[in-house]
N, C-alpha and C. Protein backbone atom coordinates (compact mmCIF):
# COMPACT_ATOMS: atom_id res chain seq x y z
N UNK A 1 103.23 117.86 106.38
CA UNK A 1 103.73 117.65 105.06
C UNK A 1 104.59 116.38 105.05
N UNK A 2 103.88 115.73 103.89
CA UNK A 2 104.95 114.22 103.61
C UNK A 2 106.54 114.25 103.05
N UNK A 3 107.46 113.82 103.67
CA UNK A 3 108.65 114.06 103.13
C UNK A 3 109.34 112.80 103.20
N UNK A 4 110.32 112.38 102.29
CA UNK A 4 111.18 111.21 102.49
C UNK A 4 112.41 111.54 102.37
N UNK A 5 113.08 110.97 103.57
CA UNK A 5 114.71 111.42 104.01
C UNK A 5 115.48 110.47 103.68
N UNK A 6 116.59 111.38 102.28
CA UNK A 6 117.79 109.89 101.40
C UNK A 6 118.74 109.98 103.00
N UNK A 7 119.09 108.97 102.63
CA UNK A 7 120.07 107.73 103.91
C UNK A 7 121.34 109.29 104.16
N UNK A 8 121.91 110.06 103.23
CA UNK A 8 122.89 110.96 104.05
C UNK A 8 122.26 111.53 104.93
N UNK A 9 121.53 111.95 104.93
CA UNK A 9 120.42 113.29 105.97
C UNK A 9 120.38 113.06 107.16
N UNK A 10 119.93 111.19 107.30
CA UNK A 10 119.61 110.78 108.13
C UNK A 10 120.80 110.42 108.70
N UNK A 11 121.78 110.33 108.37
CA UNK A 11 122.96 109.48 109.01
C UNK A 11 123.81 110.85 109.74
N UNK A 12 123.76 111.96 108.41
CA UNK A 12 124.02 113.29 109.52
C UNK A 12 123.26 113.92 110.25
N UNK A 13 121.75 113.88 110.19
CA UNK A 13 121.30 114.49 111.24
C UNK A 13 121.60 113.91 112.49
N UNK A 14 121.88 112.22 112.19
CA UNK A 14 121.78 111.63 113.78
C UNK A 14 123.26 111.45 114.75
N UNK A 15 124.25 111.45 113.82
CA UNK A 15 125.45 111.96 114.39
C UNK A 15 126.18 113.52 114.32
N UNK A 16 125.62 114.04 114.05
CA UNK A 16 126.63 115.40 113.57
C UNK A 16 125.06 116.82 114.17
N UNK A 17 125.17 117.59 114.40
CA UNK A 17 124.57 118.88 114.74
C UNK A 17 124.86 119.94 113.74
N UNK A 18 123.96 120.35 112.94
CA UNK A 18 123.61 120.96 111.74
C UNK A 18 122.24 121.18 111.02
N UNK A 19 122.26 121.36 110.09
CA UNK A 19 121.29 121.57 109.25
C UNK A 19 120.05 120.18 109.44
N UNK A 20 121.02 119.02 108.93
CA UNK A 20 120.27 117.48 108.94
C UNK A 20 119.86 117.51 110.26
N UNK A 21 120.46 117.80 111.29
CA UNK A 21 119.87 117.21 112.46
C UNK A 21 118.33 118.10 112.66
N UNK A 22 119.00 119.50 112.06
CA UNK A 22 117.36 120.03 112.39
C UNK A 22 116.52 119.44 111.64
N UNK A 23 116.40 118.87 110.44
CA UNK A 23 115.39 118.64 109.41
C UNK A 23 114.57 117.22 110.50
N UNK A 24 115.87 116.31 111.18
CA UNK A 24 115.14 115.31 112.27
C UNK A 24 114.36 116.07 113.15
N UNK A 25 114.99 116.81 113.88
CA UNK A 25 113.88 117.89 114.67
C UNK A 25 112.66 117.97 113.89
N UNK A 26 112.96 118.57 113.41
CA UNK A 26 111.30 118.75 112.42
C UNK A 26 110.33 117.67 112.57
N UNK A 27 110.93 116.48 112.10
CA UNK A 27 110.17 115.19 112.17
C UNK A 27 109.69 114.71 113.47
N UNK A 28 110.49 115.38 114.35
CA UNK A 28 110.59 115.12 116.07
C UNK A 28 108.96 115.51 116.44
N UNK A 29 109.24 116.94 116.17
CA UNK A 29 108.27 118.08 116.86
C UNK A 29 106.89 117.61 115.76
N UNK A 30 106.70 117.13 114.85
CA UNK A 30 105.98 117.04 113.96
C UNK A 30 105.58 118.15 112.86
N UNK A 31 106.46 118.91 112.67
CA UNK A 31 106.63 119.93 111.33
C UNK A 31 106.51 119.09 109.96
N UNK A 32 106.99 118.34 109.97
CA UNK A 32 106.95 116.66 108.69
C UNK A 32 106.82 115.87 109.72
N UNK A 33 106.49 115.09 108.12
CA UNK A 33 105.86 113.63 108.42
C UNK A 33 106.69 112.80 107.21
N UNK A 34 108.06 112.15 108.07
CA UNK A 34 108.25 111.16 107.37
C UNK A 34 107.77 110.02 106.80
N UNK A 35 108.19 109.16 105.76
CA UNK A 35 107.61 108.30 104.90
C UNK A 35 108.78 107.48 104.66
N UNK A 36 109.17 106.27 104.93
CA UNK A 36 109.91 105.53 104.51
C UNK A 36 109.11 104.06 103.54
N UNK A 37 109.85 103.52 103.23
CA UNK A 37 109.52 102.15 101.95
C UNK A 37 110.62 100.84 102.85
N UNK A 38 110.18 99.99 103.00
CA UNK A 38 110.89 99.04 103.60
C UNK A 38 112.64 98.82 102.68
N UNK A 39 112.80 99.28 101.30
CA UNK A 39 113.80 99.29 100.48
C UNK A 39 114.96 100.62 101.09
N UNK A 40 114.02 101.77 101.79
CA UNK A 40 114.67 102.77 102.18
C UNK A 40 115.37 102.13 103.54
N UNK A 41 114.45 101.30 104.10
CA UNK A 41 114.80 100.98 105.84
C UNK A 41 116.09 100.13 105.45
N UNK A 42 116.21 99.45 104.40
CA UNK A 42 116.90 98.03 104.64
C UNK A 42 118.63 99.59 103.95
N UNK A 43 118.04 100.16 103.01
CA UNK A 43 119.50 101.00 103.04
C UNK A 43 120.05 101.41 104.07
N UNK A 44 119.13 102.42 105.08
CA UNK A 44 119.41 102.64 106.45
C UNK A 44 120.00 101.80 107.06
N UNK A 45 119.73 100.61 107.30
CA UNK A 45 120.07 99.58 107.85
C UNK A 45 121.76 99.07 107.47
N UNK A 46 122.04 99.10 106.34
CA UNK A 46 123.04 98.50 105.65
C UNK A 46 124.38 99.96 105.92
N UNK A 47 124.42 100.98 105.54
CA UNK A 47 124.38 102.09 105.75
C UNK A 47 125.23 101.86 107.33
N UNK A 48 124.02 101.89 108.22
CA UNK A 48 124.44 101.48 109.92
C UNK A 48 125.41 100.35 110.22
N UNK A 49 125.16 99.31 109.25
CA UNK A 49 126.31 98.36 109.91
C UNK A 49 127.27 98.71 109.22
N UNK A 50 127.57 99.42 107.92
CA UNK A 50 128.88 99.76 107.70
C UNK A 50 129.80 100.89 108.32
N UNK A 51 129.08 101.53 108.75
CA UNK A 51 129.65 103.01 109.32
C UNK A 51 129.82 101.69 110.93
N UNK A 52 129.31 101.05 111.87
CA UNK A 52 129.72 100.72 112.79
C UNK A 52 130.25 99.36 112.65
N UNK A 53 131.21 99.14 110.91
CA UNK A 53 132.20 98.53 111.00
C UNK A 53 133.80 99.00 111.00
N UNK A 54 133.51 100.63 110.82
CA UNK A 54 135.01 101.46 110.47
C UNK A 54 134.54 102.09 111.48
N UNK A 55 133.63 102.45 112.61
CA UNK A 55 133.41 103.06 113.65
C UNK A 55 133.30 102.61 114.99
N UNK A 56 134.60 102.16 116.17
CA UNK A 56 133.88 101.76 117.38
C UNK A 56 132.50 102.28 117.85
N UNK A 57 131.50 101.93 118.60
CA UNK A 57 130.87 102.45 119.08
C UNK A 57 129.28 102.96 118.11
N UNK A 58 129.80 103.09 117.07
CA UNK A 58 128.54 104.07 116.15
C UNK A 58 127.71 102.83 115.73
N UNK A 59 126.69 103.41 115.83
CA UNK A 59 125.21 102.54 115.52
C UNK A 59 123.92 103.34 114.86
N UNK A 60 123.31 102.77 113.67
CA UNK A 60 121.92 103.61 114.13
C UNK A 60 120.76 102.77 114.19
N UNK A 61 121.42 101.72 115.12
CA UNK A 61 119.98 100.37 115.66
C UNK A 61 119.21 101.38 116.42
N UNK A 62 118.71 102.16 117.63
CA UNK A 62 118.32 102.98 118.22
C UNK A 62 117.49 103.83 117.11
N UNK A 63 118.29 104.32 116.57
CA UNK A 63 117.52 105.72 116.05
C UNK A 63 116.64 104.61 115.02
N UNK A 64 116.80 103.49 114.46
CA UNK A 64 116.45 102.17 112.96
C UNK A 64 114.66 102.18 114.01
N UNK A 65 115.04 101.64 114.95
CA UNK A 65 113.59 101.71 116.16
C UNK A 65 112.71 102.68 115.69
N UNK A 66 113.28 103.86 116.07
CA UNK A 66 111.89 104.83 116.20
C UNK A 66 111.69 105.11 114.40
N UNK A 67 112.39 104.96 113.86
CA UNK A 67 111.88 105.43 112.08
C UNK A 67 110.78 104.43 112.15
N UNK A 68 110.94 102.98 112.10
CA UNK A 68 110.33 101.97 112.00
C UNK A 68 109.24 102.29 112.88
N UNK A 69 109.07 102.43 114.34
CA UNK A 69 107.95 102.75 114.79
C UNK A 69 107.28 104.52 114.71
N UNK A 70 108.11 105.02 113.81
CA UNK A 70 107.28 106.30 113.67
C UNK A 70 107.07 107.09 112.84
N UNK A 71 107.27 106.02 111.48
CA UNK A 71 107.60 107.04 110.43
C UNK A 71 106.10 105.94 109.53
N UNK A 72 105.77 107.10 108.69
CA UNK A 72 104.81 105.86 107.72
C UNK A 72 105.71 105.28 106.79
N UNK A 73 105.13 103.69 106.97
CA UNK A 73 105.97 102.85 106.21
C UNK A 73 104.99 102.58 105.20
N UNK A 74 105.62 102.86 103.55
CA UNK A 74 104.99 102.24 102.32
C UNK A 74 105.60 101.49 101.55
N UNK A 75 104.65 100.85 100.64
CA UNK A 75 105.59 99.83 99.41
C UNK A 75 105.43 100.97 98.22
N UNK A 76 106.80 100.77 97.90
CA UNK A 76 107.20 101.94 97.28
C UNK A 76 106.31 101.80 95.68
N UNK A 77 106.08 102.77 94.74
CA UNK A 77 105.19 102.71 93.84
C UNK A 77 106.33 102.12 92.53
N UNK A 78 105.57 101.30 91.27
CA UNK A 78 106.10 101.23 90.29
C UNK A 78 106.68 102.46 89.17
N UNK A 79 107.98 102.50 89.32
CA UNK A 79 108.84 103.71 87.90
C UNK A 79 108.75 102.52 86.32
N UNK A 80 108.74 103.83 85.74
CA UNK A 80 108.32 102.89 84.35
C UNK A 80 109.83 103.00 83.81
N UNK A 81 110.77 103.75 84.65
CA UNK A 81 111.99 103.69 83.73
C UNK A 81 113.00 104.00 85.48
N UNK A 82 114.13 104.13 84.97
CA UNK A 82 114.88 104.68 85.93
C UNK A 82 115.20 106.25 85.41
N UNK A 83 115.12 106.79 86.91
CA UNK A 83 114.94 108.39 87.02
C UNK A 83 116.29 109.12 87.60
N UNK A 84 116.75 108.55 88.20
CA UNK A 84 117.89 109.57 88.74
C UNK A 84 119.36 108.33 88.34
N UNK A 85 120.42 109.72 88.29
CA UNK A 85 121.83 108.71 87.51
C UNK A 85 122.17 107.41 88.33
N UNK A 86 121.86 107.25 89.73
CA UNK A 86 122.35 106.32 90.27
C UNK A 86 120.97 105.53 90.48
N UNK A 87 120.53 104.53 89.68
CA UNK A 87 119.66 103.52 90.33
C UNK A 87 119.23 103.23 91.36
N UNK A 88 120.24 103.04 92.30
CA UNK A 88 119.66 103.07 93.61
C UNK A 88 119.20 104.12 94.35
N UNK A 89 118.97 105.44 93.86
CA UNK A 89 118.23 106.27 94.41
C UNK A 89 116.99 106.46 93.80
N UNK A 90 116.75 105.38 93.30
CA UNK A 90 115.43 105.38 92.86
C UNK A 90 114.16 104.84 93.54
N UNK A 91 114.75 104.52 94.83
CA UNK A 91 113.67 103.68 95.87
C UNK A 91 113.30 105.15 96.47
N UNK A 92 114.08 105.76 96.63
CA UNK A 92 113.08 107.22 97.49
C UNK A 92 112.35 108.15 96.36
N UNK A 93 112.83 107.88 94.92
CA UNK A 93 111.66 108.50 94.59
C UNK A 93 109.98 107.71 94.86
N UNK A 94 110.26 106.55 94.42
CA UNK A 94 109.07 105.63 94.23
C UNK A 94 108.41 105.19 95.51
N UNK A 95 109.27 105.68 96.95
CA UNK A 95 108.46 105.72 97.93
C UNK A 95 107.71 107.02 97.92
N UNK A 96 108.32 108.21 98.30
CA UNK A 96 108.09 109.19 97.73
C UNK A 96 106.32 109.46 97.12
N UNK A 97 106.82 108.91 95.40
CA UNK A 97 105.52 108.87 94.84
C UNK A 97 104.44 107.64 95.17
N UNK A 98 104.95 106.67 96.14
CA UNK A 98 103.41 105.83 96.59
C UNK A 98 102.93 106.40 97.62
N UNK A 99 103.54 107.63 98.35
CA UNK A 99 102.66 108.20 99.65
C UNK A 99 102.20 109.47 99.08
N UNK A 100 102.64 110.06 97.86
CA UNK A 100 102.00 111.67 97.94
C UNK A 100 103.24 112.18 98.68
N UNK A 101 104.71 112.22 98.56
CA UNK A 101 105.32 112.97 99.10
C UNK A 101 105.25 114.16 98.20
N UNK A 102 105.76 115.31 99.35
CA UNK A 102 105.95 116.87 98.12
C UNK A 102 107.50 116.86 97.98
N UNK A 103 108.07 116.17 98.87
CA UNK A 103 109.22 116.53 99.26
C UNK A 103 110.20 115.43 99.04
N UNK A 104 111.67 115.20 98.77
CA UNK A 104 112.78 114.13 99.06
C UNK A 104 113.82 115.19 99.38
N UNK A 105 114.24 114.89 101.01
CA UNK A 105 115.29 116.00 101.46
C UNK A 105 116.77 115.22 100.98
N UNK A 106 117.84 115.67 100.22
CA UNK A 106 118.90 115.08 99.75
C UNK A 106 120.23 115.78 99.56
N UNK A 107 121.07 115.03 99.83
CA UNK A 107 122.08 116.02 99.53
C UNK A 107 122.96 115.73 98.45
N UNK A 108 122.65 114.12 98.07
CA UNK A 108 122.69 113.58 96.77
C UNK A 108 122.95 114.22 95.57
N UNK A 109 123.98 114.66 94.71
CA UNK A 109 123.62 115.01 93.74
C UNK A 109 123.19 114.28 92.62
N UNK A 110 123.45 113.61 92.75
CA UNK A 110 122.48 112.33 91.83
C UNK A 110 120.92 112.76 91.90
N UNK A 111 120.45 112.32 93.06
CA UNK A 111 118.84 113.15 93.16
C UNK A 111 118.80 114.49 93.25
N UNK A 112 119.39 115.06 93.61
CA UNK A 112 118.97 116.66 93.38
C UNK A 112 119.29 116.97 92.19
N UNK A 113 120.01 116.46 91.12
CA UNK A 113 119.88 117.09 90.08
C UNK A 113 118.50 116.67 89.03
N UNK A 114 118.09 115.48 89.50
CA UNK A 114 116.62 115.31 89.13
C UNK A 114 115.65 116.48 89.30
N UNK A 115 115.86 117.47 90.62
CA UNK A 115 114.98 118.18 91.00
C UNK A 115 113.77 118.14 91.29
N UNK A 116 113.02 117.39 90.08
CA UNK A 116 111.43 117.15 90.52
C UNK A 116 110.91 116.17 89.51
N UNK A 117 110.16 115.04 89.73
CA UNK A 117 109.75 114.09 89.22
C UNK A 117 108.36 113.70 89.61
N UNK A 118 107.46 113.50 88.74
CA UNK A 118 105.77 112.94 89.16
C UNK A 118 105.40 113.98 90.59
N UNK A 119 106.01 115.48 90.46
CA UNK A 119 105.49 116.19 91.01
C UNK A 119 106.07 116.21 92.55
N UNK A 120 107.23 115.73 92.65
CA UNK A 120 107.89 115.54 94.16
C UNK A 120 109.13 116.33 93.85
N UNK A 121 109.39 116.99 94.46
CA UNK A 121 110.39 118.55 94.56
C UNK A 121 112.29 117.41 95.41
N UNK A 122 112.96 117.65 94.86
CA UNK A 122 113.80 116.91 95.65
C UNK A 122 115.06 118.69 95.69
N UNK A 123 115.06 118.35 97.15
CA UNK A 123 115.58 119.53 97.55
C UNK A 123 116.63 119.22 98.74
N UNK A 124 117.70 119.86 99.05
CA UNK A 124 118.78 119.99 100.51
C UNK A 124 117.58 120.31 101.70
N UNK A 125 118.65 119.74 102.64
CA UNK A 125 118.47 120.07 104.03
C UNK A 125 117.49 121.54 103.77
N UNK A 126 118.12 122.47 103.55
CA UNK A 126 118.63 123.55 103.80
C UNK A 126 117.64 124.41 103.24
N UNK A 127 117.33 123.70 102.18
CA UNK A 127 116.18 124.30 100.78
C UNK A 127 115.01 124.31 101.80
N UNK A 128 115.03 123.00 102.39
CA UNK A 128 113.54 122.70 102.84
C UNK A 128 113.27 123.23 104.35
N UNK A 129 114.38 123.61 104.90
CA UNK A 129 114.35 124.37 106.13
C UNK A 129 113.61 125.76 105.61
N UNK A 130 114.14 126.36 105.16
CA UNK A 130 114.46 127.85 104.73
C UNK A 130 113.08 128.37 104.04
N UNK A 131 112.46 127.52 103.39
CA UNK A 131 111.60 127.61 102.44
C UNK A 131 110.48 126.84 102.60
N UNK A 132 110.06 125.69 103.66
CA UNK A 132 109.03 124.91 103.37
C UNK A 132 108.56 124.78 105.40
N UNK A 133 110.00 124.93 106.09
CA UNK A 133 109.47 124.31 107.39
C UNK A 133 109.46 125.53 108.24
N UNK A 134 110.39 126.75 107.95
CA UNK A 134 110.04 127.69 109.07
C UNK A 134 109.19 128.41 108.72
């Protein structure tokens, strides 16, 4: 199953042990199949150098590697309007909808209160553990 992971998920699954980290598991073991948009990578990216400018030590160049080499990368599809309250979470819907995702795992309330758009379910960690992966 296609899923696209907003930038919190990923930033707690990869430092913190919880819920997010399992949803990476998932992606690990191949339960999902992530989908990123080069607009999602470059947030990730931006995201990483700020957390390892108020953080000695913290990085997510390492983990930036394997998304990039293991996640499907798309150009995200055209929105005819903007969909969720914060604009900029509008690149994971529209990646999202250029791969056929079912899924956007978020903890966002900005996107989760969208809930579902062009047929893509935007749901928590937790939703999608509980209900879609075990």
């Amino acid at each position: 199953m296609k899923v696209v992971i907003d930038t919190n998920v990923l930033v707690s699954g990869v430092f913190f042990v919880g819920v997010p980290f399992r949803v990476l598991e998932a992606w690990r073991d191949g339960r999902i199949h992530m989908v990123v948009s080069p607009d999602n990578i470059e947030e990730y990216r931006r995201v990483g150098e700020r957390l390892a400018e108020h953080f000695e030590g913290v990085t997510l160049g390492a983990f930036l590697a394997i998304v990039i080499n293991h996640a499907e990368i798309v150009e995200p599809a055209r929105l005819s309007g903007q969909v969720a309250r914060d604009p900029e979470d509008d690149k994971f819907i529209a990646c999202a909808m250029a791969a056929g995702c079912r899924y956007i795992i978020s903890g966002d309330r900005d996107l989760l209160d969208v809930g579902e758009h062009a047929k893509v379910k935007i749901v928590t960690p937790r939703e999608l553990l509980d209900c879609v992966v075990s």
